[in-house]
N, C-alpha and C. Protein backbone atom coordinates (compact mmCIF):
# COMPACT_ATOMS: atom_id res chain seq x y z
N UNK A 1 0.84 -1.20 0.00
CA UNK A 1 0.00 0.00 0.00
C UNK A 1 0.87 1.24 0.00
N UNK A 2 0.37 2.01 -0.52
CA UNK A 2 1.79 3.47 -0.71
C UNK A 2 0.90 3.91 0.15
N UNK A 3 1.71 5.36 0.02
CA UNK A 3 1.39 6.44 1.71
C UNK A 3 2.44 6.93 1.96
N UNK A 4 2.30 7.92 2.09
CA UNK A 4 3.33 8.52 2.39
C UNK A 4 3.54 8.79 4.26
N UNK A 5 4.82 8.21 4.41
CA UNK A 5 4.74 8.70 6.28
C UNK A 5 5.83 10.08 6.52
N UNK A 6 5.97 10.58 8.00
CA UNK A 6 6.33 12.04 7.98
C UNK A 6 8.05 11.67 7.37
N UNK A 7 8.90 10.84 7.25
CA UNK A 7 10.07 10.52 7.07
C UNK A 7 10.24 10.86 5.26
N UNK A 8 8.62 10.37 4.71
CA UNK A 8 8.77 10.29 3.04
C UNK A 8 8.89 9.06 2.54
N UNK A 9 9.10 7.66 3.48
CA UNK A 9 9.39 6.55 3.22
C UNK A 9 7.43 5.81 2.80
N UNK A 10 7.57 5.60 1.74
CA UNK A 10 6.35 5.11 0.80
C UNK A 10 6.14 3.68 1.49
N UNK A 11 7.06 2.93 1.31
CA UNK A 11 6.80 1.33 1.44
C UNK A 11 6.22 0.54 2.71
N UNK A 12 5.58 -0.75 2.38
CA UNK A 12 4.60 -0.92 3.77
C UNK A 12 5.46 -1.34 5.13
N UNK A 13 4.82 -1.46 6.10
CA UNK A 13 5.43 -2.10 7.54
C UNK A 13 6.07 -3.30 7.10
N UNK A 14 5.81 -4.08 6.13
CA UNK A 14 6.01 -5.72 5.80
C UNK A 14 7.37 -5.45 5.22
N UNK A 15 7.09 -4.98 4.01
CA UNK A 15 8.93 -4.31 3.53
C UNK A 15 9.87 -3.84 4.21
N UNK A 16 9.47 -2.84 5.46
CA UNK A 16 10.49 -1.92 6.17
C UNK A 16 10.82 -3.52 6.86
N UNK A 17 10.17 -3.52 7.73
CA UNK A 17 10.74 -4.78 8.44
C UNK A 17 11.50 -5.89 7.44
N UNK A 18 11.04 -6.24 6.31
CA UNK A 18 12.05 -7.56 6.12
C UNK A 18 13.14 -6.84 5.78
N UNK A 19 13.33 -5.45 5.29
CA UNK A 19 14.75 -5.15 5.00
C UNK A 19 15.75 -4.57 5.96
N UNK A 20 14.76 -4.36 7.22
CA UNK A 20 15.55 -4.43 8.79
C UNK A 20 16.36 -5.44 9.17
N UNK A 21 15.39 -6.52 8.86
CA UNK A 21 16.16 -7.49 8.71
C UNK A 21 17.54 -8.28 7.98
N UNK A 22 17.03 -7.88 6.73
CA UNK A 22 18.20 -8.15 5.95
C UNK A 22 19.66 -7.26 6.27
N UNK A 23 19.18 -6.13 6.93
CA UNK A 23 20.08 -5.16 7.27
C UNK A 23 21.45 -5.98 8.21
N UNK A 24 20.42 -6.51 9.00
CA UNK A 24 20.86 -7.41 10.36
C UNK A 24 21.62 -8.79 10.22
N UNK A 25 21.21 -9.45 9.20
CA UNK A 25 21.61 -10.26 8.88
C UNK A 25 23.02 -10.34 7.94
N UNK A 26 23.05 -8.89 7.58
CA UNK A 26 24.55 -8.54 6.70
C UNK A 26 25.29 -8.15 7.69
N UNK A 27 24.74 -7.24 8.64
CA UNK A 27 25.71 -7.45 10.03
C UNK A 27 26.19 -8.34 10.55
N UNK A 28 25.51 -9.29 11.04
CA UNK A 28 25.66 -10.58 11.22
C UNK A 28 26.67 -11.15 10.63
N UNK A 29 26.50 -11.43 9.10
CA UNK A 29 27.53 -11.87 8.52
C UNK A 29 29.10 -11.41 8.42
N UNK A 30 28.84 -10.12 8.33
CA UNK A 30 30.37 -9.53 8.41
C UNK A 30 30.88 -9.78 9.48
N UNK A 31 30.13 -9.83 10.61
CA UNK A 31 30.90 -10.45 12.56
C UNK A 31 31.32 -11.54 11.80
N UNK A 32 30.84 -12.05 11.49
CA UNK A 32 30.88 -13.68 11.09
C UNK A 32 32.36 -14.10 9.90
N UNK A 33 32.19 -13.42 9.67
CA UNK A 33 33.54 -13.15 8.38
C UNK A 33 34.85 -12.57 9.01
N UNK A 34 34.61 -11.73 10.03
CA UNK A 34 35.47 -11.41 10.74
C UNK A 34 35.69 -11.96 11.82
N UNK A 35 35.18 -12.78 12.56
CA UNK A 35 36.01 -13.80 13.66
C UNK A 35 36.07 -15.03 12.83
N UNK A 36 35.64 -15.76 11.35
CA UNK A 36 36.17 -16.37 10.76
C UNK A 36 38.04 -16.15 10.26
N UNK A 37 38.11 -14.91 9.71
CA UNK A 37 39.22 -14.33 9.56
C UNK A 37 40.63 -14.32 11.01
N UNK A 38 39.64 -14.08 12.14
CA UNK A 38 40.36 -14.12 13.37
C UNK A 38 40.62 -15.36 13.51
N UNK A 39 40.21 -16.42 13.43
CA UNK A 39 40.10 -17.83 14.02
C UNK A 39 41.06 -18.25 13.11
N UNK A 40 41.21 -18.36 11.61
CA UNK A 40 42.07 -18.06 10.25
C UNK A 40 43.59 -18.20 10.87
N UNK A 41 43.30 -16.69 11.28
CA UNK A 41 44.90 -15.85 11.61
C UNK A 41 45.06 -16.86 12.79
N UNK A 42 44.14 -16.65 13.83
CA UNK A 42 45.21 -17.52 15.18
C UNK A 42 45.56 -19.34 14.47
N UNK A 43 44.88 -19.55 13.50
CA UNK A 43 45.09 -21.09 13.13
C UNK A 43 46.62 -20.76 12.30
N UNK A 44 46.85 -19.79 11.85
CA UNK A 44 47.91 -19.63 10.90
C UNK A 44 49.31 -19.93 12.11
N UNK A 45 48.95 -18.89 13.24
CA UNK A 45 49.91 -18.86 14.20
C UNK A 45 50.25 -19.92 15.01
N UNK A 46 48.92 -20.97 15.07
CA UNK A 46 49.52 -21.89 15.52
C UNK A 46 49.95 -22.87 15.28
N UNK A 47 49.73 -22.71 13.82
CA UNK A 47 50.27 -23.98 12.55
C UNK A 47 52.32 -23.92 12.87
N UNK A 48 52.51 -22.27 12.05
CA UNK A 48 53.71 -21.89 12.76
C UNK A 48 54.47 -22.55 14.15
N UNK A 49 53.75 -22.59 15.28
CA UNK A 49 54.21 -22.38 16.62
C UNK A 49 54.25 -23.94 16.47
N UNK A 50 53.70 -24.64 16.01
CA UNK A 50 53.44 -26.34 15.52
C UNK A 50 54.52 -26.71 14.23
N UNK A 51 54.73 -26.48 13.15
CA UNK A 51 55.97 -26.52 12.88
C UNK A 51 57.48 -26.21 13.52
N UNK A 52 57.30 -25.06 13.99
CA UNK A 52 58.58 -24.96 14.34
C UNK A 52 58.77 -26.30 15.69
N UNK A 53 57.86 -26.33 16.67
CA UNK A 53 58.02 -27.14 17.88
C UNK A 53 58.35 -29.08 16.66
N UNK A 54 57.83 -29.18 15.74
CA UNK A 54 58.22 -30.15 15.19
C UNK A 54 59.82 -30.22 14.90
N UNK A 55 59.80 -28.72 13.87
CA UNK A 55 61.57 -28.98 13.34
C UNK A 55 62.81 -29.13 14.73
N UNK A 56 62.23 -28.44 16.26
CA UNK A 56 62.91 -28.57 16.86
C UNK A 56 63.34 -30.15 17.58
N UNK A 57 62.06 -30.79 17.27
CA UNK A 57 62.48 -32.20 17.82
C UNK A 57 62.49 -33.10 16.90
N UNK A 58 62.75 -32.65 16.21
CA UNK A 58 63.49 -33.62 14.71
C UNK A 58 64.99 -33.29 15.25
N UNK A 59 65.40 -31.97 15.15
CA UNK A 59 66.86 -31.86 15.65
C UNK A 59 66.99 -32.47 16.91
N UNK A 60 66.09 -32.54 18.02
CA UNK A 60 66.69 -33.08 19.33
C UNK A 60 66.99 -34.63 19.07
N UNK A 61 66.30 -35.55 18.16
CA UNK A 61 65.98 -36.80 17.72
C UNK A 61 67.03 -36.81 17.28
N UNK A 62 67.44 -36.22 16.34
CA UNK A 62 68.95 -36.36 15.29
C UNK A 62 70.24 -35.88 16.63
N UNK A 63 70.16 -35.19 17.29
CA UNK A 63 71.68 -35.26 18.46
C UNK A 63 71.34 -36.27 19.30
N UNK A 64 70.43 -36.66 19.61
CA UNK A 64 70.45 -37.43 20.68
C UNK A 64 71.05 -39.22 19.94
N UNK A 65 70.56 -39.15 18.48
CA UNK A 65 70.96 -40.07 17.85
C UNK A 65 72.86 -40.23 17.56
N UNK A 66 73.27 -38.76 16.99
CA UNK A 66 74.49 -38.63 17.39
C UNK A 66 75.32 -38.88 19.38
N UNK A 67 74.17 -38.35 20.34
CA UNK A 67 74.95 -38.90 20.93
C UNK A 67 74.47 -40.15 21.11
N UNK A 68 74.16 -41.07 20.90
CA UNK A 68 74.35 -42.74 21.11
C UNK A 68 75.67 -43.19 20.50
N UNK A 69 75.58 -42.19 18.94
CA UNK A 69 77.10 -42.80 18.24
C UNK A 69 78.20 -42.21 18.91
N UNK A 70 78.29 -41.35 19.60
CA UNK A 70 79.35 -40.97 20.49
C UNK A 70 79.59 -42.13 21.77
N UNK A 71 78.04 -41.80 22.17
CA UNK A 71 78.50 -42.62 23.30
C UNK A 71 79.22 -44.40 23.28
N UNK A 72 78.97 -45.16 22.01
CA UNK A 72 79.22 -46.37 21.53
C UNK A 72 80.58 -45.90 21.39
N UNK A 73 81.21 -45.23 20.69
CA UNK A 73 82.29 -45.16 20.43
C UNK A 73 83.34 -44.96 21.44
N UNK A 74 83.00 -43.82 22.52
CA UNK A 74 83.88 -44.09 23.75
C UNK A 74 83.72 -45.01 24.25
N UNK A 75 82.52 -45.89 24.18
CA UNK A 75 82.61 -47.07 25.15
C UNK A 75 83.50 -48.11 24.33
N UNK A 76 83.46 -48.52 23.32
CA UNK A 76 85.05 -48.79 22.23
C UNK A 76 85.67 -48.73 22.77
N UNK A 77 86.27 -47.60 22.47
CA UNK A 77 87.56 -47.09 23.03
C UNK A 77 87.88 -47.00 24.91
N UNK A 78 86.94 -46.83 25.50
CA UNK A 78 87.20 -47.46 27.13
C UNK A 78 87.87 -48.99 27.40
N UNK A 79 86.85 -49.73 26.14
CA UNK A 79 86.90 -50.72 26.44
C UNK A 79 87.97 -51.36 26.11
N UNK A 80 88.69 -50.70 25.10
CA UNK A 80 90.05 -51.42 24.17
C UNK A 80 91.00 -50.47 25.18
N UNK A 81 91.30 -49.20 26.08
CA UNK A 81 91.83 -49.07 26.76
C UNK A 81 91.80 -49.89 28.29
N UNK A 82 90.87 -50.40 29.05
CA UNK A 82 90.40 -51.26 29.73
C UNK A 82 91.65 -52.43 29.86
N UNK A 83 91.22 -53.09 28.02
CA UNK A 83 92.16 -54.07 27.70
C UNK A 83 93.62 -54.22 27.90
N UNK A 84 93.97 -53.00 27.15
CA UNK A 84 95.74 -52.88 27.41
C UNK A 84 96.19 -52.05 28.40
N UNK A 85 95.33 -51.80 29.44
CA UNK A 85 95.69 -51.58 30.99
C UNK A 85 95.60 -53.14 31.46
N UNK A 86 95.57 -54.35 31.40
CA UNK A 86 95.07 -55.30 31.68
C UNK A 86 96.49 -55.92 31.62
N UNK A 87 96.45 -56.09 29.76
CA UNK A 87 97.66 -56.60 29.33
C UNK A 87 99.08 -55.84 29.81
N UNK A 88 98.97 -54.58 30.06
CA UNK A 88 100.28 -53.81 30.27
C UNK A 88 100.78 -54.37 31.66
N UNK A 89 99.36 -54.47 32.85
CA UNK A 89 99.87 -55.02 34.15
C UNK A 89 100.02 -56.47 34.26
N UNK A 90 99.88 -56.97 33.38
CA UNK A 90 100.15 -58.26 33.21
C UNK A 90 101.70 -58.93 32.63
N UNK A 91 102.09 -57.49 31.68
CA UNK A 91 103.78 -57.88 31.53
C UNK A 91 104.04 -57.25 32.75
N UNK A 92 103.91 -56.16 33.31
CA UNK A 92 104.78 -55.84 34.31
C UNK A 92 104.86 -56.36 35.36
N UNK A 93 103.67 -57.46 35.85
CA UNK A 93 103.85 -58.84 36.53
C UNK A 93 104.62 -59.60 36.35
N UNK A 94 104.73 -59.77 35.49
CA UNK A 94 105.84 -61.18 34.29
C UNK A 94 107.17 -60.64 34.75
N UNK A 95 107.32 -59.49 33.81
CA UNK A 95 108.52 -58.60 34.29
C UNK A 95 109.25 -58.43 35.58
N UNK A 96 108.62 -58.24 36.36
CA UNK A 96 108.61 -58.05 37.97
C UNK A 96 109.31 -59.67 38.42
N UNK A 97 108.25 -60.25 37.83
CA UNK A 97 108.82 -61.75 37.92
C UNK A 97 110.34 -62.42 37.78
N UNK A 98 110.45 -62.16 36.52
CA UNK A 98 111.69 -62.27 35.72
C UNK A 98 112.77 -61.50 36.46
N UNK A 99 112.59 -60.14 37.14
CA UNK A 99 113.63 -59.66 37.43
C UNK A 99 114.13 -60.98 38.68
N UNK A 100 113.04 -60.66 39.89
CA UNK A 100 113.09 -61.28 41.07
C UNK A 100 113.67 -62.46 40.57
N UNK A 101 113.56 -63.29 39.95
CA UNK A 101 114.39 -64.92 39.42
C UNK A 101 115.15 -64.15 39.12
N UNK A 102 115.64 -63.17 38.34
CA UNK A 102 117.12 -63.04 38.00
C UNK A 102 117.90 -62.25 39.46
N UNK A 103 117.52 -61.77 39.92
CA UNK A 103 118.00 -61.32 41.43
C UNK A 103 118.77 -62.45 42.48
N UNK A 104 117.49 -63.70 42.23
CA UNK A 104 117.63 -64.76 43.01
C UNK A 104 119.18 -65.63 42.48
N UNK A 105 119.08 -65.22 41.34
CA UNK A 105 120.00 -66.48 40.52
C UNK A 105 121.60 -65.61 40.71
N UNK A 106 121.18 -64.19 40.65
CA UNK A 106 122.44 -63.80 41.13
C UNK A 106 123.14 -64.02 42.74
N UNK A 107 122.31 -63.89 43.40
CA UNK A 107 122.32 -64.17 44.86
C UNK A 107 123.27 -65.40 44.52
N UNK A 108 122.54 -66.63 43.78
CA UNK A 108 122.87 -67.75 44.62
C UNK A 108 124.24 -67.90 43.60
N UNK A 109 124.48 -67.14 42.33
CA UNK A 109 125.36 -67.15 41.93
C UNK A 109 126.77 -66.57 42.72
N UNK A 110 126.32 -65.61 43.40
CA UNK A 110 127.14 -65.00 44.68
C UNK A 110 127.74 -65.37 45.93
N UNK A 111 126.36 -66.46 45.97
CA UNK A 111 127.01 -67.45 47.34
C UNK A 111 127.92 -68.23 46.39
N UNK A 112 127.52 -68.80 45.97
CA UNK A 112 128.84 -70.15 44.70
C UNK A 112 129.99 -69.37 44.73
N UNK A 113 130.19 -68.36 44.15
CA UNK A 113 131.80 -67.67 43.93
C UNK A 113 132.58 -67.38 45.05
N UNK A 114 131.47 -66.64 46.53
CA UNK A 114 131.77 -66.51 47.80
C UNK A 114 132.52 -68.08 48.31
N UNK A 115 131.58 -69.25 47.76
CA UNK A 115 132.30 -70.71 48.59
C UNK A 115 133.49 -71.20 47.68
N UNK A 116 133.72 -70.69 46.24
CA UNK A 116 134.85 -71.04 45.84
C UNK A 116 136.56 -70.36 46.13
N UNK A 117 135.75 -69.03 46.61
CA UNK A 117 136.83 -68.39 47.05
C UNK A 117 137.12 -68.85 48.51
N UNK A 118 136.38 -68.82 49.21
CA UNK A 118 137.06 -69.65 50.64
C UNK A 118 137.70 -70.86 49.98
N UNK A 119 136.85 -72.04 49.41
CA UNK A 119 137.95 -72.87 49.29
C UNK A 119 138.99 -72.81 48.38
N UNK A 120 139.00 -71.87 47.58
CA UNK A 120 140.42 -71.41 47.05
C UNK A 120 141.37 -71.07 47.79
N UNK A 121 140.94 -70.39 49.14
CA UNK A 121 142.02 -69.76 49.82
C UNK A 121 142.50 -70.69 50.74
C-alpha cells in the first residue's frame, strides 16, 4: 500500500521490516567473516608455533641419535683401553717376575763364587 509517512518513506510495515532485517543479517555476517578471519589468523599462528616445535624435535631426535654414536664409540675405546691396561699389568707382573728370578740367581750365583773363594784360599 503506498502512503506517504512524515520521514517520506512510501513502502509498507512488511517491507520496512524484512529489509531491517536483511540489514541485520549482513551485520551478522560480516561479525561472522570477521572472527572467521580471526580464528584463520590464530590457526595460521599456531600452525607456525606447531611446525617450528616439530623442526625442533626432529633436531633433538637427530643429536640425541648422534649422541648414542658418540656414546658407543667411547665405550670402544674405554673398552680397548680397559684391555691394554690389563695386558700392560700383566707384563709388568711377568717382568717383575723375571727380574726377582734373576735377582735370586744372582744371589745364589754369589754365594757359589763366595764358597769357591774360601775354598780357594
Amino acid at each position: 500500500p503506498a502512503g506517504g509517512g512524515a520521514d517520506g518513506d512510501v513502502r509498507c510495515a512488511k517491507c520496512k521490516a524484512t529489509q531491517q532485517r536483511e540489514k541485520r543479517a549482513v551485520e551478522v555476517l560480516k561479525r561472522l567473516r570477521g572472527d572467521l578471519q580471526a580464528v584463520r589468523d590464530e590457526n595460521a599462528k599456531l600452525k607456525a608455533k606447531n611446525d617450528k616445535a616439530i623442526y625442533n624435535i626432529e633436531k633433538l631426535l637427530k643429536l640425541r641419535e648422534q649422541d648414542a654414536e658418540h656414546i658407543a664409540r667411547l665405550t670402544e675405546v674405554l673398552t680397548k683401553s680397559k684391555d691394554t691396561i690389563m695386558k700392560l699389568r700383566e707384563d709388568k707382573q711377568r717382568h717383575e717376575a723375571q727380574q726377582l728370578e734373576q735377582v735370586q740367581q744372582i744371589h745364589e750365583l754369589q754365594a757359589q763364587n763366595s764358597e769357591i773363594r774360601r775354598t780357594a784360599a
